[in-house]
N, C-alpha and C. Protein backbone atom coordinates (compact mmCIF):
# COMPACT_ATOMS: atom_id res chain seq x y z
N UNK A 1 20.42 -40.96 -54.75
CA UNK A 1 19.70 -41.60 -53.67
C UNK A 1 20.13 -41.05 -52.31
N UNK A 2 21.34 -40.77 -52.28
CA UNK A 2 22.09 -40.51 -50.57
C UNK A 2 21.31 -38.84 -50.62
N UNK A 3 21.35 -37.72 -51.92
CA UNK A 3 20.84 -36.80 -51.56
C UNK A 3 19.49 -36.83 -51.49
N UNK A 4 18.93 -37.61 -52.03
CA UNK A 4 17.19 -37.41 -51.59
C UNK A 4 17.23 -38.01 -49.93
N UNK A 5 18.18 -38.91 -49.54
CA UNK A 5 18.04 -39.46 -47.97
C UNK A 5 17.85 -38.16 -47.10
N UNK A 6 19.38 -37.94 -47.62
CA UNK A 6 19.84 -36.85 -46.30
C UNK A 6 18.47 -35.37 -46.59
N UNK A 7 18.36 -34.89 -47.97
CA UNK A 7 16.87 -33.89 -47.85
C UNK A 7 15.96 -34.42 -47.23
N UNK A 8 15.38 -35.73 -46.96
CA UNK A 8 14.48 -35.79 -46.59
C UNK A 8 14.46 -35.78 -45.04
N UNK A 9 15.47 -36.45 -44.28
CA UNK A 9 15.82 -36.10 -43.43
C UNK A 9 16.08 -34.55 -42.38
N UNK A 10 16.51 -33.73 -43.19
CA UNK A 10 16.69 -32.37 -43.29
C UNK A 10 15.12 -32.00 -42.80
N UNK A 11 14.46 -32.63 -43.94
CA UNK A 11 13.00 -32.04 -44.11
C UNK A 11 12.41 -32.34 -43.04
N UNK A 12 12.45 -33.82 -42.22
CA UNK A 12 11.76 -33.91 -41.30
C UNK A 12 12.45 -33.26 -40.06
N UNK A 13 13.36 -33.24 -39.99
CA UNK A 13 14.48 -32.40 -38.55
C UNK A 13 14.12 -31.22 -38.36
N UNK A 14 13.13 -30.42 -40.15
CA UNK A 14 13.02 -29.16 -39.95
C UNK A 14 11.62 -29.19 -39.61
N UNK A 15 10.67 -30.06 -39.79
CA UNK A 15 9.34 -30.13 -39.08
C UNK A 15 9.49 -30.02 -37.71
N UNK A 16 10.37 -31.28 -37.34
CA UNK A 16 9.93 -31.05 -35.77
C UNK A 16 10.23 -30.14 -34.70
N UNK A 17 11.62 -29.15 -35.60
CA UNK A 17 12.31 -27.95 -35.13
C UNK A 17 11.24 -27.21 -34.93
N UNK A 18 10.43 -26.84 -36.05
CA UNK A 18 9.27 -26.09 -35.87
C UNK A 18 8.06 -26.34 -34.70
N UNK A 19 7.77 -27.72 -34.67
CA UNK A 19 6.90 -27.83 -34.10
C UNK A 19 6.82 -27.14 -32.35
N UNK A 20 8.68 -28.13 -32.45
CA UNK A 20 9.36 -27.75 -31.12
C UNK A 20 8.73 -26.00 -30.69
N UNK A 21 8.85 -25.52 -31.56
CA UNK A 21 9.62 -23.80 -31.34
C UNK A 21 8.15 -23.25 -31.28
N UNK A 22 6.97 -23.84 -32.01
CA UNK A 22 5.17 -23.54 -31.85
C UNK A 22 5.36 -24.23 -30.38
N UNK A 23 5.61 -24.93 -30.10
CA UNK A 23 4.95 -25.54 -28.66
C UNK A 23 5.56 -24.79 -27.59
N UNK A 24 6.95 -24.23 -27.66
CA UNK A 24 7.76 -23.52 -26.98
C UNK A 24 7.12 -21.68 -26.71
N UNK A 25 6.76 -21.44 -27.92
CA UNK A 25 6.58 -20.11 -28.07
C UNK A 25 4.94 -19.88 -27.71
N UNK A 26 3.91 -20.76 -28.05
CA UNK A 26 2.70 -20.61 -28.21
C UNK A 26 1.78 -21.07 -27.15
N UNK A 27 1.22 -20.86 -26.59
CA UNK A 27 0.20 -21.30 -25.75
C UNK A 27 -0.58 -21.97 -26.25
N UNK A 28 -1.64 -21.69 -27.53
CA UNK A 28 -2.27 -22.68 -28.23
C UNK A 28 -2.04 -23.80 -28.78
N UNK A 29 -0.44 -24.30 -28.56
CA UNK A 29 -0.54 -25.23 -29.25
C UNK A 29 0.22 -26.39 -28.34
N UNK A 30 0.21 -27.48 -28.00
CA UNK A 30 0.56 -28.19 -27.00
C UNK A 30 0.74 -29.62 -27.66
N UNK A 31 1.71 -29.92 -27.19
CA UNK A 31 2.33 -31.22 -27.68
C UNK A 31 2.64 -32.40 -26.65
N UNK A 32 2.50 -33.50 -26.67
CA UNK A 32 3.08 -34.43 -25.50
C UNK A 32 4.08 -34.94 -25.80
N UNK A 33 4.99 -35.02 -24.97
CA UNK A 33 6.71 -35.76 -25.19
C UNK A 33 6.87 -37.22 -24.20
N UNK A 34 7.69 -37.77 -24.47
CA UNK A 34 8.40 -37.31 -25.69
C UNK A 34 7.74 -38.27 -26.87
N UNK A 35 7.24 -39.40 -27.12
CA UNK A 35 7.08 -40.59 -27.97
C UNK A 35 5.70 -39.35 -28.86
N UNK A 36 5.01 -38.83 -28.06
CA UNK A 36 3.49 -38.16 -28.93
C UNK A 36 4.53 -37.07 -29.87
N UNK A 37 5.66 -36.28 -29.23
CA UNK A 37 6.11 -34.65 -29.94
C UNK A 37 6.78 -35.59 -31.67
N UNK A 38 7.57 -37.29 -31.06
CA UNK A 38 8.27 -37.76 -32.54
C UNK A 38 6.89 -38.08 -33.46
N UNK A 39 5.92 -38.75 -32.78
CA UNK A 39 4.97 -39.19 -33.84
C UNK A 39 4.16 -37.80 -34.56
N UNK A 40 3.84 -37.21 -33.71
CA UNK A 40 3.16 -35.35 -34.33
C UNK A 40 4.27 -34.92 -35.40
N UNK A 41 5.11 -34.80 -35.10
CA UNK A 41 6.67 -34.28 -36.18
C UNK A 41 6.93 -35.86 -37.45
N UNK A 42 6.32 -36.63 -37.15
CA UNK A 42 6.25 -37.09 -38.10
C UNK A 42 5.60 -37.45 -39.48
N UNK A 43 4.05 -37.56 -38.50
CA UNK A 43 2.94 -37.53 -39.48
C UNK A 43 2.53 -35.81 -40.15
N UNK A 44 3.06 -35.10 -39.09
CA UNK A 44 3.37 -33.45 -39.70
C UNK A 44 4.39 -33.46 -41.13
N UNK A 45 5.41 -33.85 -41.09
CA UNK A 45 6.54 -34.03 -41.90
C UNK A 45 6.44 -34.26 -42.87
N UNK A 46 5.58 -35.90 -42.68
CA UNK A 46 5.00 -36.20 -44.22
C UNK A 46 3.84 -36.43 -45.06
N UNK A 47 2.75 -35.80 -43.96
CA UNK A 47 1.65 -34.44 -44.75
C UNK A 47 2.32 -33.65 -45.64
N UNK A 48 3.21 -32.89 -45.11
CA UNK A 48 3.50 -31.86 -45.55
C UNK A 48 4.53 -32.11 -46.39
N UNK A 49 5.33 -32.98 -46.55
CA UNK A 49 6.14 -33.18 -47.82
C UNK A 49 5.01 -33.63 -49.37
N UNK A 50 4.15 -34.50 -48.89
CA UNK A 50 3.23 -35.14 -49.69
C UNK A 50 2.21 -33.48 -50.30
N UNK A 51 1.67 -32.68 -49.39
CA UNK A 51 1.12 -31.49 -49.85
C UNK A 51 1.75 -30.36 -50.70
N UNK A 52 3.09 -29.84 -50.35
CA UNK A 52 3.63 -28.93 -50.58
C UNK A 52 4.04 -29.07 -52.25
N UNK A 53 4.34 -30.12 -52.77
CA UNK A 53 4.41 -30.25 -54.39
C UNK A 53 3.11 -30.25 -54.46
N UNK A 54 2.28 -31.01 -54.32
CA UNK A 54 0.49 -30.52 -54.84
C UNK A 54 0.49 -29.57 -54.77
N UNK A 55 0.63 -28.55 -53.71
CA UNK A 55 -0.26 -27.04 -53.71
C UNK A 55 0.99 -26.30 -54.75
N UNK A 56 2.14 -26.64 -55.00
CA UNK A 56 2.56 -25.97 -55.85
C UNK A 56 2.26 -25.84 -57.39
N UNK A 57 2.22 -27.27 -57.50
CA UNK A 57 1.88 -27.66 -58.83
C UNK A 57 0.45 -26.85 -59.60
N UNK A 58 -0.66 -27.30 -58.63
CA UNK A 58 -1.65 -26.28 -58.93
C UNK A 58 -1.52 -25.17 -58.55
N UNK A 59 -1.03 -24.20 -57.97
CA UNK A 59 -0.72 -22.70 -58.00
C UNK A 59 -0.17 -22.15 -58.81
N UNK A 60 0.94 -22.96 -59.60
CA UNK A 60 1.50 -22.85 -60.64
C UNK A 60 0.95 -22.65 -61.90
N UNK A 61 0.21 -24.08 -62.07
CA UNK A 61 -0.74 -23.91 -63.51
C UNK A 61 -1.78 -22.90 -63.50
N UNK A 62 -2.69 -23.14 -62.07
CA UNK A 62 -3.93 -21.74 -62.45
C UNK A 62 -3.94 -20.96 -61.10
N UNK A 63 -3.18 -20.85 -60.78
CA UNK A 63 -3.21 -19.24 -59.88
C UNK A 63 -1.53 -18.62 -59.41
N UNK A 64 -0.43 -18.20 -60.40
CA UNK A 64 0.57 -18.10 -60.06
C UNK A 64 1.06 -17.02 -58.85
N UNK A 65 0.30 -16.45 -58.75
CA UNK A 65 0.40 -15.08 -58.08
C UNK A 65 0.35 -15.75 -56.32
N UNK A 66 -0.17 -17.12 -56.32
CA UNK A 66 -0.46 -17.79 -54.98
C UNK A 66 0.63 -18.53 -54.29
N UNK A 67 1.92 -18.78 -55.18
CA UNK A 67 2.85 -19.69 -55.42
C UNK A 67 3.50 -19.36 -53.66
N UNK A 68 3.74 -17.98 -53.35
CA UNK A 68 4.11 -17.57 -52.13
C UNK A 68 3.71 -18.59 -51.45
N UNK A 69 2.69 -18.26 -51.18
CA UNK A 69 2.09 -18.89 -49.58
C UNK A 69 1.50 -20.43 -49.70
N UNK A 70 2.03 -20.89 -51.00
CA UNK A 70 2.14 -22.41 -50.38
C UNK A 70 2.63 -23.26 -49.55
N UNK A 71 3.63 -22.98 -48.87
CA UNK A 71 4.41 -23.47 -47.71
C UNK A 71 3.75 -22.90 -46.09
N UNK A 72 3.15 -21.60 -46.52
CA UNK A 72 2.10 -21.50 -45.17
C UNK A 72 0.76 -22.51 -45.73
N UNK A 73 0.25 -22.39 -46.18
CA UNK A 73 -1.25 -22.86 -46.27
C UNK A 73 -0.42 -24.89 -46.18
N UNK A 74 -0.34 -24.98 -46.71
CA UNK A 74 0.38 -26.33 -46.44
C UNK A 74 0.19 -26.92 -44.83
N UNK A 75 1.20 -25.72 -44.57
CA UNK A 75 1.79 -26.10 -42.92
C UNK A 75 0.48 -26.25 -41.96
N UNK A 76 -0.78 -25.13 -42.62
CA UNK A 76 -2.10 -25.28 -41.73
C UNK A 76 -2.83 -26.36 -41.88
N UNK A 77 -2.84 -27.00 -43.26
CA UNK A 77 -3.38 -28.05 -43.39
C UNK A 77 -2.62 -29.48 -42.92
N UNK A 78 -1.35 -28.85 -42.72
CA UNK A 78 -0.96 -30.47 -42.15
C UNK A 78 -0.83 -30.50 -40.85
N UNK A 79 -1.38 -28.90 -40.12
CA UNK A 79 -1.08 -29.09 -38.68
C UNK A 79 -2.27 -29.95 -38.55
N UNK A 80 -3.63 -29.46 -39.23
CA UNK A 80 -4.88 -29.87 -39.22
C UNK A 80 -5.32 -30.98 -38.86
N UNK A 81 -4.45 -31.79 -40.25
CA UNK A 81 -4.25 -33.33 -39.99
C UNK A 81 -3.48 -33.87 -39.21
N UNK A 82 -2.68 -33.55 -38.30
CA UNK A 82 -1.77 -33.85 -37.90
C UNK A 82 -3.31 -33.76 -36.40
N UNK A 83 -3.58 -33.40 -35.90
CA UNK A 83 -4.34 -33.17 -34.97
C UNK A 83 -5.35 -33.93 -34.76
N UNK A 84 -5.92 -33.95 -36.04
CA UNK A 84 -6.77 -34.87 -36.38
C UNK A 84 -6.30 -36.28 -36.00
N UNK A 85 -5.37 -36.66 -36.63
CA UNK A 85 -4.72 -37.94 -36.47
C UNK A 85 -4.46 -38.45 -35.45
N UNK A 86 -3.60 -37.67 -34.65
CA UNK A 86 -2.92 -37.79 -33.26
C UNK A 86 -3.15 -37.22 -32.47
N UNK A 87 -3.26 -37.72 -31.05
CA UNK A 87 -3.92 -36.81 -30.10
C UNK A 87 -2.40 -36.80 -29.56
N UNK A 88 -1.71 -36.18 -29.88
CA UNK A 88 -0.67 -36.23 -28.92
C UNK A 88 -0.53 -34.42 -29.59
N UNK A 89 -1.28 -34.13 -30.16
CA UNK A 89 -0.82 -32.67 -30.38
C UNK A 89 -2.63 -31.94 -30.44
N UNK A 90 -2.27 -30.80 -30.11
CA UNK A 90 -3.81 -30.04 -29.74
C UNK A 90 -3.28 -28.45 -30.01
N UNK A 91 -4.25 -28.02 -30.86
CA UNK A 91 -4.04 -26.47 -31.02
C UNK A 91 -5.42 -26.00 -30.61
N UNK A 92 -5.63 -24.79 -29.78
CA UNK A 92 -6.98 -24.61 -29.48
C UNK A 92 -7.16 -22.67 -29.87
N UNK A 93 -8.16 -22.43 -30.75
CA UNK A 93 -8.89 -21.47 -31.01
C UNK A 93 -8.28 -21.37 -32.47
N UNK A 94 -9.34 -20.29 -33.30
CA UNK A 94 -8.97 -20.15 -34.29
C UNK A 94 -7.59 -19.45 -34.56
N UNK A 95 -7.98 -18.73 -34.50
CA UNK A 95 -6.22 -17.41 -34.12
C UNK A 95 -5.19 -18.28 -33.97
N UNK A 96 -4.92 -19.25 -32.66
CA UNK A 96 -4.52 -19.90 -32.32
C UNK A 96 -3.74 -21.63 -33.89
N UNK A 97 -4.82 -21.87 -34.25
CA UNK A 97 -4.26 -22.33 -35.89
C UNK A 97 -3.70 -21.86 -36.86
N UNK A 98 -4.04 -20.51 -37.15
CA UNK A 98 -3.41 -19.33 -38.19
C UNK A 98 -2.01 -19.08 -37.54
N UNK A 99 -1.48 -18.65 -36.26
CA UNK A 99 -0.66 -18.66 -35.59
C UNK A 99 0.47 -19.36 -35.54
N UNK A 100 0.06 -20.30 -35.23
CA UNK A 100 0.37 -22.01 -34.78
C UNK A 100 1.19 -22.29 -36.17
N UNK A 101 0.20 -22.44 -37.27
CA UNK A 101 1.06 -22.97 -38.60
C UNK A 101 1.80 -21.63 -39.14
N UNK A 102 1.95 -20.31 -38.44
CA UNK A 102 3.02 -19.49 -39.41
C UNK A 102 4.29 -19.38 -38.70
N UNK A 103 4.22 -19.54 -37.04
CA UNK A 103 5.44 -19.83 -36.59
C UNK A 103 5.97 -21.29 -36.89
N UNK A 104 5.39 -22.59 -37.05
CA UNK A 104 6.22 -24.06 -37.46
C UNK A 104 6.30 -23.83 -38.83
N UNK A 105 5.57 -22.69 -39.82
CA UNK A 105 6.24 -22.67 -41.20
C UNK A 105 7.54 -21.45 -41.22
N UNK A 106 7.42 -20.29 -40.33
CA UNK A 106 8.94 -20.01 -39.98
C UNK A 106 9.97 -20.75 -39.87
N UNK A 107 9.51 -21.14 -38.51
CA UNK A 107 10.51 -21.80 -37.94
C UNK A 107 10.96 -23.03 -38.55
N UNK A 108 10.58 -23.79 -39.13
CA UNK A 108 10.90 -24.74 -40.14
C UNK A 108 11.54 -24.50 -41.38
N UNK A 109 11.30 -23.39 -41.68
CA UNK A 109 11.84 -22.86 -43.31
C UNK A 109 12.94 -22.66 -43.04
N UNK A 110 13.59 -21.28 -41.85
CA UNK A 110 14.54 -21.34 -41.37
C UNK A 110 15.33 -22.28 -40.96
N UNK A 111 14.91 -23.45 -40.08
CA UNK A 111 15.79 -24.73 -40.00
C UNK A 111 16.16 -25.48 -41.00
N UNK A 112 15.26 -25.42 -41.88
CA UNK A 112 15.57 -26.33 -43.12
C UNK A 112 16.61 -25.55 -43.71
N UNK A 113 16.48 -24.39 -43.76
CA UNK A 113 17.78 -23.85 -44.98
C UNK A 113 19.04 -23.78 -43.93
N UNK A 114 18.66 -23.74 -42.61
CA UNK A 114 20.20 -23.68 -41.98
C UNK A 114 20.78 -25.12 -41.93
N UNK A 115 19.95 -26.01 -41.81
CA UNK A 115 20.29 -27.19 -41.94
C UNK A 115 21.26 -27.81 -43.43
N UNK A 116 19.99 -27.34 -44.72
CA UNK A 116 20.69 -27.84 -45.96
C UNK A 116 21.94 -27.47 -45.84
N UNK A 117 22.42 -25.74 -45.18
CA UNK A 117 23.41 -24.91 -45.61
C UNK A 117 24.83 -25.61 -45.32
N UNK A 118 24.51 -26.08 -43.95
CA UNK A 118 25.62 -26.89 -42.53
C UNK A 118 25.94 -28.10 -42.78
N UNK A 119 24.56 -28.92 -42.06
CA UNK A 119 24.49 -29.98 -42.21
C UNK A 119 24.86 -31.13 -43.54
N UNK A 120 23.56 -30.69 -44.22
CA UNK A 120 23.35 -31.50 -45.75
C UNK A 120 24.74 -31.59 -46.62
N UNK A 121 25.10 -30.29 -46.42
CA UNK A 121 26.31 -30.01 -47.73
C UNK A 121 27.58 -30.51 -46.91
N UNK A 122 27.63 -30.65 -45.76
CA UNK A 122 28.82 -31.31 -45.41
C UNK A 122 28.93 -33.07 -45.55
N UNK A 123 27.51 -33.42 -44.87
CA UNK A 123 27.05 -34.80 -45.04
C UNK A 123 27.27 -35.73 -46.70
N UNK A 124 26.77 -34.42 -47.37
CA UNK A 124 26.52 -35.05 -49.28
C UNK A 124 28.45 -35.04 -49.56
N UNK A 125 28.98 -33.74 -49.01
CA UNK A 125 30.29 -33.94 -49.48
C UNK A 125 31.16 -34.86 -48.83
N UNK A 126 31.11 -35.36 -48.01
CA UNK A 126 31.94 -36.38 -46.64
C UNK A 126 31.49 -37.73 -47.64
N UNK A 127 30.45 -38.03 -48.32
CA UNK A 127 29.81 -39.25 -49.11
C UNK A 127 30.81 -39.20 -50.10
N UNK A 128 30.60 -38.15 -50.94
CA UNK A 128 31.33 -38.26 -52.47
C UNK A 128 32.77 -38.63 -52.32
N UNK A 129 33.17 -37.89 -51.28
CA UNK A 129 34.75 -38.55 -51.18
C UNK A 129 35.37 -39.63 -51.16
């Protein structure tokens, strides 16, 4: 239970890292802070936790060769919704979406594994003791 906490946690710290680093880096994509950037990084977070086992699961059974780029295609569809949902986040032009979700699926992938690497494994071991 404490390690599914602290991953999930991880998971969302690494959404909004991303989001942070699209809004920082990108012109198309614009976020409002601070109460709109937590709610966007949230309902982002868990789109995308809720998607990313679906699109695996079926990539898996009938298209394995797709398995890669489930964590991008994911990230576009939950920026999607995430936009949809909340107006506290706005991506504008097409380019600008394709863009948008491959730097917050960088930049997120990267946070997440520097996070599990640091963070998580010190946190899970400081518990067991």
């Amino acid at each position: 239970m404490i390690r599914f906490l602290v991953n999930t946690a991880v998971y969302m710290a690494a959404a909004a890292i991303g989001l942070l680093v699209a809004d920082v880096l990108l012109d198309d994509l614009s976020v409002t802070y601070p109460v709109g950037f937590i709610t966007a990084a949230l309902i982002f977070g868990i789109i995308q936790a809720l998607l990313t086992p679906f699109f695996e699961k079926v990539t898996r059974e009938n298209a394995s060769i797709l398995t890669g780029g489930v964590g991008l295609f994911s990230a576009l569809i939950a920026l999607f919704l995430t936009a949809m949902i909340s107006d506290n986040l706005t991506v504008n032009g097409v380019v600008g979406w394709f863009v948008s979700a491959l730097v917050i699926w960088l930049a997120s992938m990267l946070a997440g594994f520097i996070l599990k690497v640091t963070v998580a494994k010190k946190v899970i071991g400081e518990i067991r003791d």
